[in-house]
PDB file of N, CA and C in Angstrom:
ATOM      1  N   UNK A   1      22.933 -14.710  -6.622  1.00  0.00           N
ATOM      2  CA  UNK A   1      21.613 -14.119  -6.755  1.00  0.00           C
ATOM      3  C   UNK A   1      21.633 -12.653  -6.301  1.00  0.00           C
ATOM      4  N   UNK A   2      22.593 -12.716  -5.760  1.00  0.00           N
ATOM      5  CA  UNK A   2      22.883 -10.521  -4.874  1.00  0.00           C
ATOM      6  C   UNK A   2      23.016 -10.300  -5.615  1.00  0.00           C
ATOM      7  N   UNK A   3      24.405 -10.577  -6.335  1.00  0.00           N
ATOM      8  CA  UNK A   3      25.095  -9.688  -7.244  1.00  0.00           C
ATOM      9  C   UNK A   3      24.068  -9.793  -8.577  1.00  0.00           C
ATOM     10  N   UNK A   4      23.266 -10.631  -8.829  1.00  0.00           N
ATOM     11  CA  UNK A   4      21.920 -10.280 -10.021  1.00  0.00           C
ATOM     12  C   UNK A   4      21.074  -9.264  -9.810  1.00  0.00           C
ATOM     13  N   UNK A   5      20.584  -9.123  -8.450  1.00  0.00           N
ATOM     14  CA  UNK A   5      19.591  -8.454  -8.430  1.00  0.00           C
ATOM     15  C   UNK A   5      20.341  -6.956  -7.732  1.00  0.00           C
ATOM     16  N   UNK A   6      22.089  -6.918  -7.277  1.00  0.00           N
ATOM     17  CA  UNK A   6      22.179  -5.451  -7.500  1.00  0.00           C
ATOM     18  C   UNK A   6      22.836  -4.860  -8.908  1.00  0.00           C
ATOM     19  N   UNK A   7      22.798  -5.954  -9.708  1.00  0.00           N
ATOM     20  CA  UNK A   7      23.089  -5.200 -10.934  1.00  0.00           C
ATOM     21  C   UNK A   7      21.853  -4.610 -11.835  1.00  0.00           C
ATOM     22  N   UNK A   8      20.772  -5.503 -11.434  1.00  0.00           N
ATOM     23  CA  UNK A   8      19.393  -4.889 -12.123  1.00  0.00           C
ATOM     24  C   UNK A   8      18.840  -3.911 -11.548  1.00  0.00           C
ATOM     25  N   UNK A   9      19.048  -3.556 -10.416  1.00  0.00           N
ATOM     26  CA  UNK A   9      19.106  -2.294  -9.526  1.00  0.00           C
ATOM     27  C   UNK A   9      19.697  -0.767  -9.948  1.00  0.00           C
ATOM     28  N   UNK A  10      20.917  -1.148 -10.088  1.00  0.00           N
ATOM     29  CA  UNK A  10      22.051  -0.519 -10.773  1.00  0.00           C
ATOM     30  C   UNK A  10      21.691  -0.060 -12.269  1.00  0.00           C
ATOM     31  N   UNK A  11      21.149  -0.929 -13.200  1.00  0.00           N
ATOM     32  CA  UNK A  11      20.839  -0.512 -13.944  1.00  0.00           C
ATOM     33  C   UNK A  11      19.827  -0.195 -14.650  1.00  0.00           C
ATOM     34  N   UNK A  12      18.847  -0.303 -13.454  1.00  0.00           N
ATOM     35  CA  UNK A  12      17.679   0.670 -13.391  1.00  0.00           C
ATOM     36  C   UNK A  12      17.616   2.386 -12.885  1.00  0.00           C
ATOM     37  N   UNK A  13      18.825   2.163 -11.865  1.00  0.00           N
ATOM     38  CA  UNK A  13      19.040   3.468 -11.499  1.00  0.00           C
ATOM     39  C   UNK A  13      19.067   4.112 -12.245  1.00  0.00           C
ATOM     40  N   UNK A  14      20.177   3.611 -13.310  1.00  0.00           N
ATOM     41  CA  UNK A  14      21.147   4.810 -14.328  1.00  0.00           C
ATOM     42  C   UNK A  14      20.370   5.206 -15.368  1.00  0.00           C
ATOM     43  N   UNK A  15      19.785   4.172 -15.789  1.00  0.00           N
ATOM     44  CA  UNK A  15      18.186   4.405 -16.589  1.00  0.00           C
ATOM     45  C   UNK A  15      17.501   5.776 -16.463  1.00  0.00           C
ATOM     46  N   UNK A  16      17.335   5.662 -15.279  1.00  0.00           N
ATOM     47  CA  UNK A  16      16.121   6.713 -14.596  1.00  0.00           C
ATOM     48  C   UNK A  16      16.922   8.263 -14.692  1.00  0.00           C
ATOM     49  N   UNK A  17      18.297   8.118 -13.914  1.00  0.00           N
ATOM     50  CA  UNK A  17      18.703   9.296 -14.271  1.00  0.00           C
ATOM     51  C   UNK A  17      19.229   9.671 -15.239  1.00  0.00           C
ATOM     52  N   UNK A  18      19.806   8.879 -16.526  1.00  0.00           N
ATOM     53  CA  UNK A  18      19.620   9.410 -17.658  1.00  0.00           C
ATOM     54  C   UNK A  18      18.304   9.944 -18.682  1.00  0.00           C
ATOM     55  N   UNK A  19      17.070   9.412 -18.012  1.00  0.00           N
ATOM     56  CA  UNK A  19      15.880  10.016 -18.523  1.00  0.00           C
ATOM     57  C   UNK A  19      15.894  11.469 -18.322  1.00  0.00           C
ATOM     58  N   UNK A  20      15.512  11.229 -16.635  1.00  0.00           N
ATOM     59  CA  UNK A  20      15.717  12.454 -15.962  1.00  0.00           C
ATOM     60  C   UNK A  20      16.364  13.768 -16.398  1.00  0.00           C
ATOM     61  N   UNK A  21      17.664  13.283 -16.571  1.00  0.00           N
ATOM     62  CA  UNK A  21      18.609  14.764 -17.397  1.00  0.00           C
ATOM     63  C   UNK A  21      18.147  15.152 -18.646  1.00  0.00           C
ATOM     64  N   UNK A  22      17.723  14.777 -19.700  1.00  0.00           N
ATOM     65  CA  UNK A  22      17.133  14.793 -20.566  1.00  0.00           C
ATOM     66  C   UNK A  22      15.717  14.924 -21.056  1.00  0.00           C
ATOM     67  N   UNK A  23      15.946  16.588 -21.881  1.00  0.00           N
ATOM     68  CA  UNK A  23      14.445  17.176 -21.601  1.00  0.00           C
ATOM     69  C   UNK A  23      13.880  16.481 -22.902  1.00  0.00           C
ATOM     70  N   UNK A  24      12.722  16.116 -22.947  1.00  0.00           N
ATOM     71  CA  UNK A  24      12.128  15.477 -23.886  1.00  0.00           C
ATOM     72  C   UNK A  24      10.848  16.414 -24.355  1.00  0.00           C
ATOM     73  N   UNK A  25      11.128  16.646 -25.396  1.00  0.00           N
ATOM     74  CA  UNK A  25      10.318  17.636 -26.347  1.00  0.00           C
ATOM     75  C   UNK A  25       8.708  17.174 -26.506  1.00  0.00           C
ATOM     76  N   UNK A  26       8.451  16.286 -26.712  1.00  0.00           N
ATOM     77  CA  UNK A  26       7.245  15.428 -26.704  1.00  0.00           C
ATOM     78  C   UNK A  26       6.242  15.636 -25.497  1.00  0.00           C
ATOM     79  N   UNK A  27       7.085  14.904 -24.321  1.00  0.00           N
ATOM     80  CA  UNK A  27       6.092  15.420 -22.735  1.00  0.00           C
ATOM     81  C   UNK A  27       5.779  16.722 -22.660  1.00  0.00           C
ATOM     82  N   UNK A  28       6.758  17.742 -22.935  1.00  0.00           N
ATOM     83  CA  UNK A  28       6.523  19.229 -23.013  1.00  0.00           C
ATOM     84  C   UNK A  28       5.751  19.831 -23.659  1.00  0.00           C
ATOM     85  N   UNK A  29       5.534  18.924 -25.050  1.00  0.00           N
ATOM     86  CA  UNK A  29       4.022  19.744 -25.706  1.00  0.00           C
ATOM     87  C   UNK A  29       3.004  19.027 -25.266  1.00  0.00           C
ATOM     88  N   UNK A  30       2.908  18.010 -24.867  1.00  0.00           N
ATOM     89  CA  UNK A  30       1.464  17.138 -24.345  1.00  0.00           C
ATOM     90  C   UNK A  30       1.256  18.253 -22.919  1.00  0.00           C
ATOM     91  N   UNK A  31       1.985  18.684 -22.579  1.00  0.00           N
ATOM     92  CA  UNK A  31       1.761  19.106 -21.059  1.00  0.00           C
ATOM     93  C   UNK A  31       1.087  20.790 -21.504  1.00  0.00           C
ATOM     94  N   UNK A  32       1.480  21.408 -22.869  1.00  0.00           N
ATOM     95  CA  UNK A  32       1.735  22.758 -22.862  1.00  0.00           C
ATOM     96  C   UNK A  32      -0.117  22.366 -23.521  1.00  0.00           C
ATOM     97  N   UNK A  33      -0.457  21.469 -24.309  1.00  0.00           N
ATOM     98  CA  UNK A  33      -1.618  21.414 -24.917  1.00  0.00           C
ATOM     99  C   UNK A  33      -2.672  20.570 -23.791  1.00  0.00           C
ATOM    100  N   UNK A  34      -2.108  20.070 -23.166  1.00  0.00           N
ATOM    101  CA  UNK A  34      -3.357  19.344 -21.804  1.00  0.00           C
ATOM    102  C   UNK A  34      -3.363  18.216 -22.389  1.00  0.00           C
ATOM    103  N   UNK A  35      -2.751  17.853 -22.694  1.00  0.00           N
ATOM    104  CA  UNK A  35      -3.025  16.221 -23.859  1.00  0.00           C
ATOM    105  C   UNK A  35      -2.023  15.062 -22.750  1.00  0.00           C
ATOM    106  N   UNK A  36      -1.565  15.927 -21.574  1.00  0.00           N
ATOM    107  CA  UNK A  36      -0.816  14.736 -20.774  1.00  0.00           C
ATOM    108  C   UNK A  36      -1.862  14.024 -20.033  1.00  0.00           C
ATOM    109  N   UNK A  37      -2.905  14.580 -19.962  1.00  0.00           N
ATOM    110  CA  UNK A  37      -4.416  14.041 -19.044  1.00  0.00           C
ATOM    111  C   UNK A  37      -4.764  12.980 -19.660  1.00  0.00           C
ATOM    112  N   UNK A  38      -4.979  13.275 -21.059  1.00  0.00           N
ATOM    113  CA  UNK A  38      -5.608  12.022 -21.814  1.00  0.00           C
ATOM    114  C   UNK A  38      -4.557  10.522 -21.694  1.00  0.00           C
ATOM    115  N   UNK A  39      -2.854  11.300 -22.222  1.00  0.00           N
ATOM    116  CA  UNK A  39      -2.373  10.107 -21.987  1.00  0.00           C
ATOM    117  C   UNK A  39      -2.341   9.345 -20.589  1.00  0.00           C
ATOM    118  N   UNK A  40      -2.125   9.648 -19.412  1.00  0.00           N
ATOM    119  CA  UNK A  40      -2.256   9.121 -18.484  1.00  0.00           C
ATOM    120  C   UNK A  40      -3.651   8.316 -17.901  1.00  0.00           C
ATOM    121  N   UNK A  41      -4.725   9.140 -18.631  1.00  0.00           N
ATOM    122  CA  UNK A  41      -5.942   8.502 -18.359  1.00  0.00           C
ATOM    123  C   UNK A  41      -6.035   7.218 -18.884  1.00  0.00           C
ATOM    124  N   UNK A  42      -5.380   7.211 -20.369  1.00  0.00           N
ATOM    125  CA  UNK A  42      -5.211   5.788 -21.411  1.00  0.00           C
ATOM    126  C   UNK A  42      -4.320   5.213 -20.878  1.00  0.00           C
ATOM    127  N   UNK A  43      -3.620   5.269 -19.919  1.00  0.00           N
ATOM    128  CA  UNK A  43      -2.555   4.023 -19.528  1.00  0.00           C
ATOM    129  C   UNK A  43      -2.859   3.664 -18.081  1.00  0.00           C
ATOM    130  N   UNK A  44      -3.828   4.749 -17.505  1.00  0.00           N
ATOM    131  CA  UNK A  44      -4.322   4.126 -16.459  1.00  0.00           C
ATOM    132  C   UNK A  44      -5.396   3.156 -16.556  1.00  0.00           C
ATOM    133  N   UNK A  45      -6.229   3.586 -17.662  1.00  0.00           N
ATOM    134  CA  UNK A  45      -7.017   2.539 -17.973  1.00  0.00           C
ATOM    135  C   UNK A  45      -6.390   0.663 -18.566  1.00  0.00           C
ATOM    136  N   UNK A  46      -5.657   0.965 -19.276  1.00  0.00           N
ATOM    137  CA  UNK A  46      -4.834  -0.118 -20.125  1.00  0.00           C
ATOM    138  C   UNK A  46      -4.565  -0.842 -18.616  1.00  0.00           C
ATOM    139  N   UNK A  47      -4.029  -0.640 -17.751  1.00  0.00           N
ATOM    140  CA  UNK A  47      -3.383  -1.073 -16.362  1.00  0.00           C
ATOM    141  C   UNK A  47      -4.063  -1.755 -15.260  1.00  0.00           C
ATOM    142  N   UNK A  48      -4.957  -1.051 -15.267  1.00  0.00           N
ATOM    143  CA  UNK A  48      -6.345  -1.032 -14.298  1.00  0.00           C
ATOM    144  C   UNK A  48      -6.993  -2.016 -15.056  1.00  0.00           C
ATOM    145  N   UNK A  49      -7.300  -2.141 -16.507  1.00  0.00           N
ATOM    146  CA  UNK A  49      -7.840  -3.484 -17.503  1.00  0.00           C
ATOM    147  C   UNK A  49      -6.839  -4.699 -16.791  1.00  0.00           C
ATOM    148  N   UNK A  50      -5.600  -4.521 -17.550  1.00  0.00           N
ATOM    149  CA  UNK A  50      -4.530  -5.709 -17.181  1.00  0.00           C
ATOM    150  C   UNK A  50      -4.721  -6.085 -15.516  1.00  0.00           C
ATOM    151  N   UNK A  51      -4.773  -5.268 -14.451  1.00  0.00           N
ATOM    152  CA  UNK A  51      -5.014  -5.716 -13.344  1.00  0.00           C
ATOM    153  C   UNK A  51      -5.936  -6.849 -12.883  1.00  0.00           C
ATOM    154  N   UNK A  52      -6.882  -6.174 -13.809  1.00  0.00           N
ATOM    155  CA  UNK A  52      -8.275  -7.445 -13.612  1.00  0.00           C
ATOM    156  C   UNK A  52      -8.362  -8.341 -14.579  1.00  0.00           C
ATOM    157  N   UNK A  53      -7.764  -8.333 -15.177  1.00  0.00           N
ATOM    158  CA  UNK A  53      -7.916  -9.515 -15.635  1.00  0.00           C
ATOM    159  C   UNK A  53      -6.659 -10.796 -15.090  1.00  0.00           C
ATOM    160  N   UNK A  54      -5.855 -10.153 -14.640  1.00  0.00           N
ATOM    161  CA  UNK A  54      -4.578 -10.832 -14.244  1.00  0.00           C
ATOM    162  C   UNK A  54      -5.158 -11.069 -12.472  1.00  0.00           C
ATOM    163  N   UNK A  55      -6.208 -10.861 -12.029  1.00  0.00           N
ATOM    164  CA  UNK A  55      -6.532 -10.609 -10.837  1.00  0.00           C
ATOM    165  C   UNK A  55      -7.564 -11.883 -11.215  1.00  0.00           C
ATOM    166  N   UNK A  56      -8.741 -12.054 -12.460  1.00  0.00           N
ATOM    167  CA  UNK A  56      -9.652 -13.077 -12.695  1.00  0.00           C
ATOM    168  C   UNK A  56      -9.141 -14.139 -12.993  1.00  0.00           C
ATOM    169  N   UNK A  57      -7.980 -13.902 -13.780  1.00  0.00           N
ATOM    170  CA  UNK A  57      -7.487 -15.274 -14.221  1.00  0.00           C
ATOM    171  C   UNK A  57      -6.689 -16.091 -12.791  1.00  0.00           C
ATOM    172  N   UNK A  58      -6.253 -15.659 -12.451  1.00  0.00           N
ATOM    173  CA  UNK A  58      -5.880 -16.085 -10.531  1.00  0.00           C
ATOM    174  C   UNK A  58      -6.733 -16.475  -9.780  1.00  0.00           C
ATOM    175  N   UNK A  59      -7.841 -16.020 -10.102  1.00  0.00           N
ATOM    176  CA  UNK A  59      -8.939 -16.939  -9.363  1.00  0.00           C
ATOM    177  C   UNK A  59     -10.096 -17.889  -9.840  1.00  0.00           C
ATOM    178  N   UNK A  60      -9.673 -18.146 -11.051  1.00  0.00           N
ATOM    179  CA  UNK A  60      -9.702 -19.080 -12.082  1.00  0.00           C
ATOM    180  C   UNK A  60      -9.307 -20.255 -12.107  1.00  0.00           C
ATOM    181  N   UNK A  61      -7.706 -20.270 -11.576  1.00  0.00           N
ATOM    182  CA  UNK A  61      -6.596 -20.783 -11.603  1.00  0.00           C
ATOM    183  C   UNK A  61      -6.705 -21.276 -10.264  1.00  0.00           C
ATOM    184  N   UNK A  62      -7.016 -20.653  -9.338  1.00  0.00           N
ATOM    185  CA  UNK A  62      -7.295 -21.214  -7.869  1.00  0.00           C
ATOM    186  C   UNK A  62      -8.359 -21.728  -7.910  1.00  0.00           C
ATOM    187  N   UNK A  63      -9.715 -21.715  -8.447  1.00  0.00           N
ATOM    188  CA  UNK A  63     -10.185 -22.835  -8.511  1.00  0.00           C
ATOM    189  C   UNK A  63     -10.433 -23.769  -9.293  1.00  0.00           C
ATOM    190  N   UNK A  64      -9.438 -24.092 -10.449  1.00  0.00           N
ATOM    191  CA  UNK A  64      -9.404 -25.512 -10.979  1.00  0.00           C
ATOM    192  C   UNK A  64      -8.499 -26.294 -10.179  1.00  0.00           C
ATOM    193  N   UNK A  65      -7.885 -25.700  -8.862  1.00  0.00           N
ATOM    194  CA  UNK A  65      -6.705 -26.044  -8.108  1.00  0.00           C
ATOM    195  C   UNK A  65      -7.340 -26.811  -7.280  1.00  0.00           C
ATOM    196  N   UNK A  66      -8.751 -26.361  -6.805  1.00  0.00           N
ATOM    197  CA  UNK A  66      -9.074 -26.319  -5.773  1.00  0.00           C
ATOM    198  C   UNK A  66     -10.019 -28.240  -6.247  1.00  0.00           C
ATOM    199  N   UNK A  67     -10.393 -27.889  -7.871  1.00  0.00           N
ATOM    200  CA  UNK A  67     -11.458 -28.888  -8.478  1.00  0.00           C
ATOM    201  C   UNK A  67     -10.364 -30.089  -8.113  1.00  0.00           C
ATOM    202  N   UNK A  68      -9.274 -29.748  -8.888  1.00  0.00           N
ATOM    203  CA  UNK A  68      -8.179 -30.708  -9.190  1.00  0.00           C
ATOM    204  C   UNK A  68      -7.637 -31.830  -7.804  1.00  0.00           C
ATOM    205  N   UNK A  69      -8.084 -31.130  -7.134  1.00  0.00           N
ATOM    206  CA  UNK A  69      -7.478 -32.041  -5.349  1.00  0.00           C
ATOM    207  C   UNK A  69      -8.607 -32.737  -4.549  1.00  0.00           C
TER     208      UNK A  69
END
């Protein structure tokens, strides 16, 4: 189970710094036009949605747990 979870480690690292080195043309015009605001606003929202609902359905789930006993 180590050696699983330091290889998914590992190759998350390398992930990251191969992003990293690599300038990506795309982020650079969203950033040069202000359009990186919007995207981040839309994935904070998308996230912040998924939160709550993954937050309602858990307490949903805890109490048919609760019906069930």
């Amino acid at each position: 189970m180590k050696a699983f979870f330091l290889l998914l480690v590992s190759i998350t690292l390398s992930f990251t710094a191969s992003a990293q080195a690599s300038d990506i043309e795309m982020a650079d015009q969203f950033r040069a036009d202000g359009k990186i605001y919007v995207v981040i606003a839309v994935v904070s929202v998308i996230l912040i949605g998924l939160f709550a609902y993954l937050f309602r359905l858990e307490k949903k789930i805890a109490d048919l747990e609760k019906r069930s006993k």
